[in-house]
PDB file of N, CA and C in Angstrom:
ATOM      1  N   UNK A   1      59.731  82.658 113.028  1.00  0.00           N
ATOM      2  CA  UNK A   1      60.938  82.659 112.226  1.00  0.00           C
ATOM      3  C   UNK A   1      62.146  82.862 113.142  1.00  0.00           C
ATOM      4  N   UNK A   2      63.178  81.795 112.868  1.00  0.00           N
ATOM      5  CA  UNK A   2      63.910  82.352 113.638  1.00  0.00           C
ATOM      6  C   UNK A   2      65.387  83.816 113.476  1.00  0.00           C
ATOM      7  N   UNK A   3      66.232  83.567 113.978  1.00  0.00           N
ATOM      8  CA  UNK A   3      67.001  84.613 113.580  1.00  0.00           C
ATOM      9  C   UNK A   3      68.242  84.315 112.969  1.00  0.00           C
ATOM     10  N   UNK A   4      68.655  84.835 112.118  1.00  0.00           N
ATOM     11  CA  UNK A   4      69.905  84.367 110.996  1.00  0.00           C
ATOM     12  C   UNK A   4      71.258  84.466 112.013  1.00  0.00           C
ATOM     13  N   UNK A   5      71.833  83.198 111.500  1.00  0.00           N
ATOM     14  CA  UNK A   5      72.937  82.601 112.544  1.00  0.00           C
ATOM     15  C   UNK A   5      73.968  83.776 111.416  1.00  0.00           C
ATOM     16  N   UNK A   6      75.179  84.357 111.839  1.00  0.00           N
ATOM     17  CA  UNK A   6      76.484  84.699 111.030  1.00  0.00           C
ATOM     18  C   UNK A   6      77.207  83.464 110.601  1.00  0.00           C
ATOM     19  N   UNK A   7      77.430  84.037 109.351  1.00  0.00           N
ATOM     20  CA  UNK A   7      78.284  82.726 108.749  1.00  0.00           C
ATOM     21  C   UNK A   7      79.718  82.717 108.983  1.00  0.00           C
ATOM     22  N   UNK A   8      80.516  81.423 108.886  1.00  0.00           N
ATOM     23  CA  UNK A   8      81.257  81.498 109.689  1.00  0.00           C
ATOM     24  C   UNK A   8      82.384  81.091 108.284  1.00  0.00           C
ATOM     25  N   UNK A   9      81.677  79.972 107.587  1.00  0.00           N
ATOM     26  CA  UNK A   9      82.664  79.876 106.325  1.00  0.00           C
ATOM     27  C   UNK A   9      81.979  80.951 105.216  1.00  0.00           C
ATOM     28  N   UNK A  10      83.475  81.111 104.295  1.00  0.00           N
ATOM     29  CA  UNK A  10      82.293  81.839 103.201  1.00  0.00           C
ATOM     30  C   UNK A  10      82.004  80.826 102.458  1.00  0.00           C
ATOM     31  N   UNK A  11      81.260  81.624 101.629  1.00  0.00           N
ATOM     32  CA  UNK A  11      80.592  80.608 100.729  1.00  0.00           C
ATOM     33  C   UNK A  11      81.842  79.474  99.303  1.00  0.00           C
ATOM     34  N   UNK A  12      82.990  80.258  99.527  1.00  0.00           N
ATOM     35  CA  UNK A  12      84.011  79.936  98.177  1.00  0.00           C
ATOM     36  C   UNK A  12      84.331  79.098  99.100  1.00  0.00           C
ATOM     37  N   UNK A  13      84.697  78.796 100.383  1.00  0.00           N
ATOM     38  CA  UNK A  13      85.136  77.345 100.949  1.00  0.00           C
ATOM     39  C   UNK A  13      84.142  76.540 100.837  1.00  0.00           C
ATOM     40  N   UNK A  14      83.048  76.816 101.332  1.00  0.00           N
ATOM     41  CA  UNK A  14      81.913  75.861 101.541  1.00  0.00           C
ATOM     42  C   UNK A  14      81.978  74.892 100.267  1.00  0.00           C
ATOM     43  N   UNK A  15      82.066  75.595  98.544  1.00  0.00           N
ATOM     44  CA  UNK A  15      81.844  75.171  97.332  1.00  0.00           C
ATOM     45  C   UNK A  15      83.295  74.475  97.825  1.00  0.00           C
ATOM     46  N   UNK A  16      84.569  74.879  97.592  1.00  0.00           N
ATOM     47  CA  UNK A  16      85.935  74.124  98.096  1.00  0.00           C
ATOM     48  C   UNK A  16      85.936  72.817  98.461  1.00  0.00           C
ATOM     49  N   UNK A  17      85.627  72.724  99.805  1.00  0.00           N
ATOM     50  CA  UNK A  17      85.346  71.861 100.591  1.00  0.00           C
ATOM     51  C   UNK A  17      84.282  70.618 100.023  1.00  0.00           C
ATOM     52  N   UNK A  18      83.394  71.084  99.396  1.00  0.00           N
ATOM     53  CA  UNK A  18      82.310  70.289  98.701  1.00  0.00           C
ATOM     54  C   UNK A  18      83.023  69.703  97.678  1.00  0.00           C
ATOM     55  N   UNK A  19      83.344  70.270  96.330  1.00  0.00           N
ATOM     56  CA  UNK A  19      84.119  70.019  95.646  1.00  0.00           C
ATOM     57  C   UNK A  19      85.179  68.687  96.136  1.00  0.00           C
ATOM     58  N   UNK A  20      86.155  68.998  97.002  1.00  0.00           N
ATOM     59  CA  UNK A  20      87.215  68.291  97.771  1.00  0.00           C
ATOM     60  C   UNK A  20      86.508  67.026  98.373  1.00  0.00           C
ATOM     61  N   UNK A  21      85.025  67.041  98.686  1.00  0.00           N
ATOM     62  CA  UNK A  21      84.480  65.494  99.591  1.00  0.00           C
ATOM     63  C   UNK A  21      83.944  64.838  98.381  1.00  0.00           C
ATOM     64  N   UNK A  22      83.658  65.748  96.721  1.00  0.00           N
ATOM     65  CA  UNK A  22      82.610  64.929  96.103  1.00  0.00           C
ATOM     66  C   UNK A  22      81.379  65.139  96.167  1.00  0.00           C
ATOM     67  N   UNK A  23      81.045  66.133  96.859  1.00  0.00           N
ATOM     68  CA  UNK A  23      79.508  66.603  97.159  1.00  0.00           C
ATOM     69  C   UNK A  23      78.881  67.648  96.298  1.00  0.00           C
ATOM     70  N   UNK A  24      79.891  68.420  95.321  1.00  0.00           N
ATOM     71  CA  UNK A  24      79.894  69.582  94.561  1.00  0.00           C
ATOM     72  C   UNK A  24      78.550  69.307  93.667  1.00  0.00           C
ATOM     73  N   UNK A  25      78.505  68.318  93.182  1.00  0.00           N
ATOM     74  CA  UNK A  25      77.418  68.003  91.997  1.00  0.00           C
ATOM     75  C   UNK A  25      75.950  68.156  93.295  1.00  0.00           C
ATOM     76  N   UNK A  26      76.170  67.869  93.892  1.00  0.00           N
ATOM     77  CA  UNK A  26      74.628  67.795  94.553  1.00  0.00           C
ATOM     78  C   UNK A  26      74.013  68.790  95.045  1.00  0.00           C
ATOM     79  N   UNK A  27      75.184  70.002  95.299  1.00  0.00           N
ATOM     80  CA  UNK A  27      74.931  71.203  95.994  1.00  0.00           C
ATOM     81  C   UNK A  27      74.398  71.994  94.584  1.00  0.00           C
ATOM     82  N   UNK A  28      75.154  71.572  93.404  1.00  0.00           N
ATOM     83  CA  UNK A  28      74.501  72.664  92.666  1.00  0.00           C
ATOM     84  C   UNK A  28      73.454  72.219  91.723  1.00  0.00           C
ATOM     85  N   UNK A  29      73.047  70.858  91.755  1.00  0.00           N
ATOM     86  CA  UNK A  29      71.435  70.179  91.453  1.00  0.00           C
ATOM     87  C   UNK A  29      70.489  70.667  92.450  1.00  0.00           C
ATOM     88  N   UNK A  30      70.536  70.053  93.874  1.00  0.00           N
ATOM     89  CA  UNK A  30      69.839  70.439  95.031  1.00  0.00           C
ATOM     90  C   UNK A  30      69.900  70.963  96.017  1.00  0.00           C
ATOM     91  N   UNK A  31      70.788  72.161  95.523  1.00  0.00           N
ATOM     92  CA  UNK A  31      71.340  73.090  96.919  1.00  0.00           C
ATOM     93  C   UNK A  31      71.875  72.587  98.027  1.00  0.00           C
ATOM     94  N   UNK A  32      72.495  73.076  99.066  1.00  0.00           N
ATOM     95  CA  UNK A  32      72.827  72.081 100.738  1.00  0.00           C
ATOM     96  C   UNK A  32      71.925  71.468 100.966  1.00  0.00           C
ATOM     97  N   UNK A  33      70.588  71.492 101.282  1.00  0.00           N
ATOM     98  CA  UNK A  33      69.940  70.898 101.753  1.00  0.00           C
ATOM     99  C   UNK A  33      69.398  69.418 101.449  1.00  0.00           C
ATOM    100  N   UNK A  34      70.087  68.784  99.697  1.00  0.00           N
ATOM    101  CA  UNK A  34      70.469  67.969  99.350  1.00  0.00           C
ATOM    102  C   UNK A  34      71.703  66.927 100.041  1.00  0.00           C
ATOM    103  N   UNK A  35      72.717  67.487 100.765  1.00  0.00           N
ATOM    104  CA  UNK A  35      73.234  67.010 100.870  1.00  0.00           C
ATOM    105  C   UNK A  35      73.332  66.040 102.248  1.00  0.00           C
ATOM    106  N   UNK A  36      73.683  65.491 102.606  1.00  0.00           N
ATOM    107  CA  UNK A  36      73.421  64.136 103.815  1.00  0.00           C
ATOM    108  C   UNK A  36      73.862  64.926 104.973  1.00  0.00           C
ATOM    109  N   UNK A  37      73.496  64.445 105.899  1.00  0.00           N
ATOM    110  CA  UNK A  37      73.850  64.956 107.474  1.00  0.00           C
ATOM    111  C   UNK A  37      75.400  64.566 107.215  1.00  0.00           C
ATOM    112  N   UNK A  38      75.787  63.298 107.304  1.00  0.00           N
ATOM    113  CA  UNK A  38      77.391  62.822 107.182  1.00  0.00           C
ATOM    114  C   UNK A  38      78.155  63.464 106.517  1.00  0.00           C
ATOM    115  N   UNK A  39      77.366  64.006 105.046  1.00  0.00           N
ATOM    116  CA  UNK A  39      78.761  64.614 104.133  1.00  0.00           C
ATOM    117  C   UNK A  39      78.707  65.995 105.122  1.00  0.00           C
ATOM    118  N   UNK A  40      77.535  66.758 105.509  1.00  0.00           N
ATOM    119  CA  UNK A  40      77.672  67.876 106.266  1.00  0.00           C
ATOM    120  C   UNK A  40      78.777  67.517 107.369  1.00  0.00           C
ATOM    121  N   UNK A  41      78.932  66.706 108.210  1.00  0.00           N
ATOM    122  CA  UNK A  41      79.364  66.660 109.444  1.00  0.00           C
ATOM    123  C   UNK A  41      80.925  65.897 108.585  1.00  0.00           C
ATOM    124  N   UNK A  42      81.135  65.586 107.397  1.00  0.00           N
ATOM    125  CA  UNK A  42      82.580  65.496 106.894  1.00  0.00           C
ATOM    126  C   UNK A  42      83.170  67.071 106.485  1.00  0.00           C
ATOM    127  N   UNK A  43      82.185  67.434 106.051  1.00  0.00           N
ATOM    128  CA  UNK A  43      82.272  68.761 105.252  1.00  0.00           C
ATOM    129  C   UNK A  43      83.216  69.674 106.811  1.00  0.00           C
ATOM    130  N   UNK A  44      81.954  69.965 107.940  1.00  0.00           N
ATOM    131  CA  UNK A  44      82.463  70.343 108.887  1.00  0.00           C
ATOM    132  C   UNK A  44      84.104  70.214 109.548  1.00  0.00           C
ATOM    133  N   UNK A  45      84.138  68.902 109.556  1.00  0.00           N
ATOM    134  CA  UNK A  45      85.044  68.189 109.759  1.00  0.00           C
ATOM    135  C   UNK A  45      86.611  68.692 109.201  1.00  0.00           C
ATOM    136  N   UNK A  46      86.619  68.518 108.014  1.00  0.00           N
ATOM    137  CA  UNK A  46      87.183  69.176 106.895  1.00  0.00           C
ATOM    138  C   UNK A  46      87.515  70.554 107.398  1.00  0.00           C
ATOM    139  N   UNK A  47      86.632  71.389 107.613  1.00  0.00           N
ATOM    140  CA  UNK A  47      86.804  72.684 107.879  1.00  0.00           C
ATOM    141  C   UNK A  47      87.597  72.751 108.882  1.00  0.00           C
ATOM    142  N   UNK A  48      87.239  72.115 110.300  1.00  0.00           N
ATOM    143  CA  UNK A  48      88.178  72.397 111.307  1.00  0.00           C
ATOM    144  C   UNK A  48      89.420  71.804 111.262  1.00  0.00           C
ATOM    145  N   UNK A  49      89.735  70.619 110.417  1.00  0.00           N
ATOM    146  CA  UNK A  49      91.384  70.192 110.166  1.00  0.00           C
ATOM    147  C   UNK A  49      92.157  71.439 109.488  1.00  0.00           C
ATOM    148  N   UNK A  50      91.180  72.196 108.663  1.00  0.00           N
ATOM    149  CA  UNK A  50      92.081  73.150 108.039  1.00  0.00           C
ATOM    150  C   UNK A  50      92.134  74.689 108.640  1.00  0.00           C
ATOM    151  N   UNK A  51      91.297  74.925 110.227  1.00  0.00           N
ATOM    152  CA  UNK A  51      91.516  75.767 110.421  1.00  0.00           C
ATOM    153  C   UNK A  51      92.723  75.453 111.605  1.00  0.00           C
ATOM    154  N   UNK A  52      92.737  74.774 111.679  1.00  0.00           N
ATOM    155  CA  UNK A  52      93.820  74.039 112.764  1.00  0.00           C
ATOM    156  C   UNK A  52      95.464  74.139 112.005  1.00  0.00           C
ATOM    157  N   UNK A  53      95.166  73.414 111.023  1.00  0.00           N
ATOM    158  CA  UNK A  53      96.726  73.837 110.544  1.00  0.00           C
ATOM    159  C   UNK A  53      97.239  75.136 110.290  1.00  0.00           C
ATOM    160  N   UNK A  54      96.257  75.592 109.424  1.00  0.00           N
ATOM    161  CA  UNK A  54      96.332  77.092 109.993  1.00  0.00           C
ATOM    162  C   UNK A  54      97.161  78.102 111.151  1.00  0.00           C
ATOM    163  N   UNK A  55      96.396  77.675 111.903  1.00  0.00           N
ATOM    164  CA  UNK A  55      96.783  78.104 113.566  1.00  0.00           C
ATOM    165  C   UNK A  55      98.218  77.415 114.010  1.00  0.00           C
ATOM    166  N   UNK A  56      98.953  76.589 113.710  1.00  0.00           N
ATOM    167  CA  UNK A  56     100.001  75.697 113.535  1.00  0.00           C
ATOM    168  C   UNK A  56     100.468  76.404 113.140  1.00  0.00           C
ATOM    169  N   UNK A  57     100.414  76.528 111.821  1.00  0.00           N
ATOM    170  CA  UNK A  57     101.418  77.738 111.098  1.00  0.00           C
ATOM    171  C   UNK A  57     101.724  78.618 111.256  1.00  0.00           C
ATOM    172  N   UNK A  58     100.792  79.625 111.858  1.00  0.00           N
ATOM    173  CA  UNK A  58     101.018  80.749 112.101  1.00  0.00           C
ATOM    174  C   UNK A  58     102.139  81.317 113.898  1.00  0.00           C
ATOM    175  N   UNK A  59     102.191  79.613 114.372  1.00  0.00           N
ATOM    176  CA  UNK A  59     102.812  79.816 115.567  1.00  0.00           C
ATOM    177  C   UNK A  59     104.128  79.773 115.388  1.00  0.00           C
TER     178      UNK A  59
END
């Protein structure tokens, strides 16, 4: 078994973010693991445009 990674989004973005690509229905039929490598790696994606502006802003 391995060892639990720390999470890095919480879980209310993760749903956010899902929601926002269109993926929302699938996560809560078939959990993440339903969902495609691509929407994951949009999902991701997503995340770092918005931690970026973020960081923009705050400068």
């Amino acid at each position: 078994m391995s060892p639990r990674r720390n999470k890095v989004m919480s879980e209310a973005l993760r749903e956010e973010l899902a929601e926002e690509l269109g993926v929302a229905g699938i996560v809560r039929q078939e959990g993440w693991g339903g969902v495609s490598s691509r929407d994951c790696g949009n999902l991701v994606k997503l995340a770092i445009e918005r931690a970026e502006k973020l960081l923009q802003s705050e400068r």
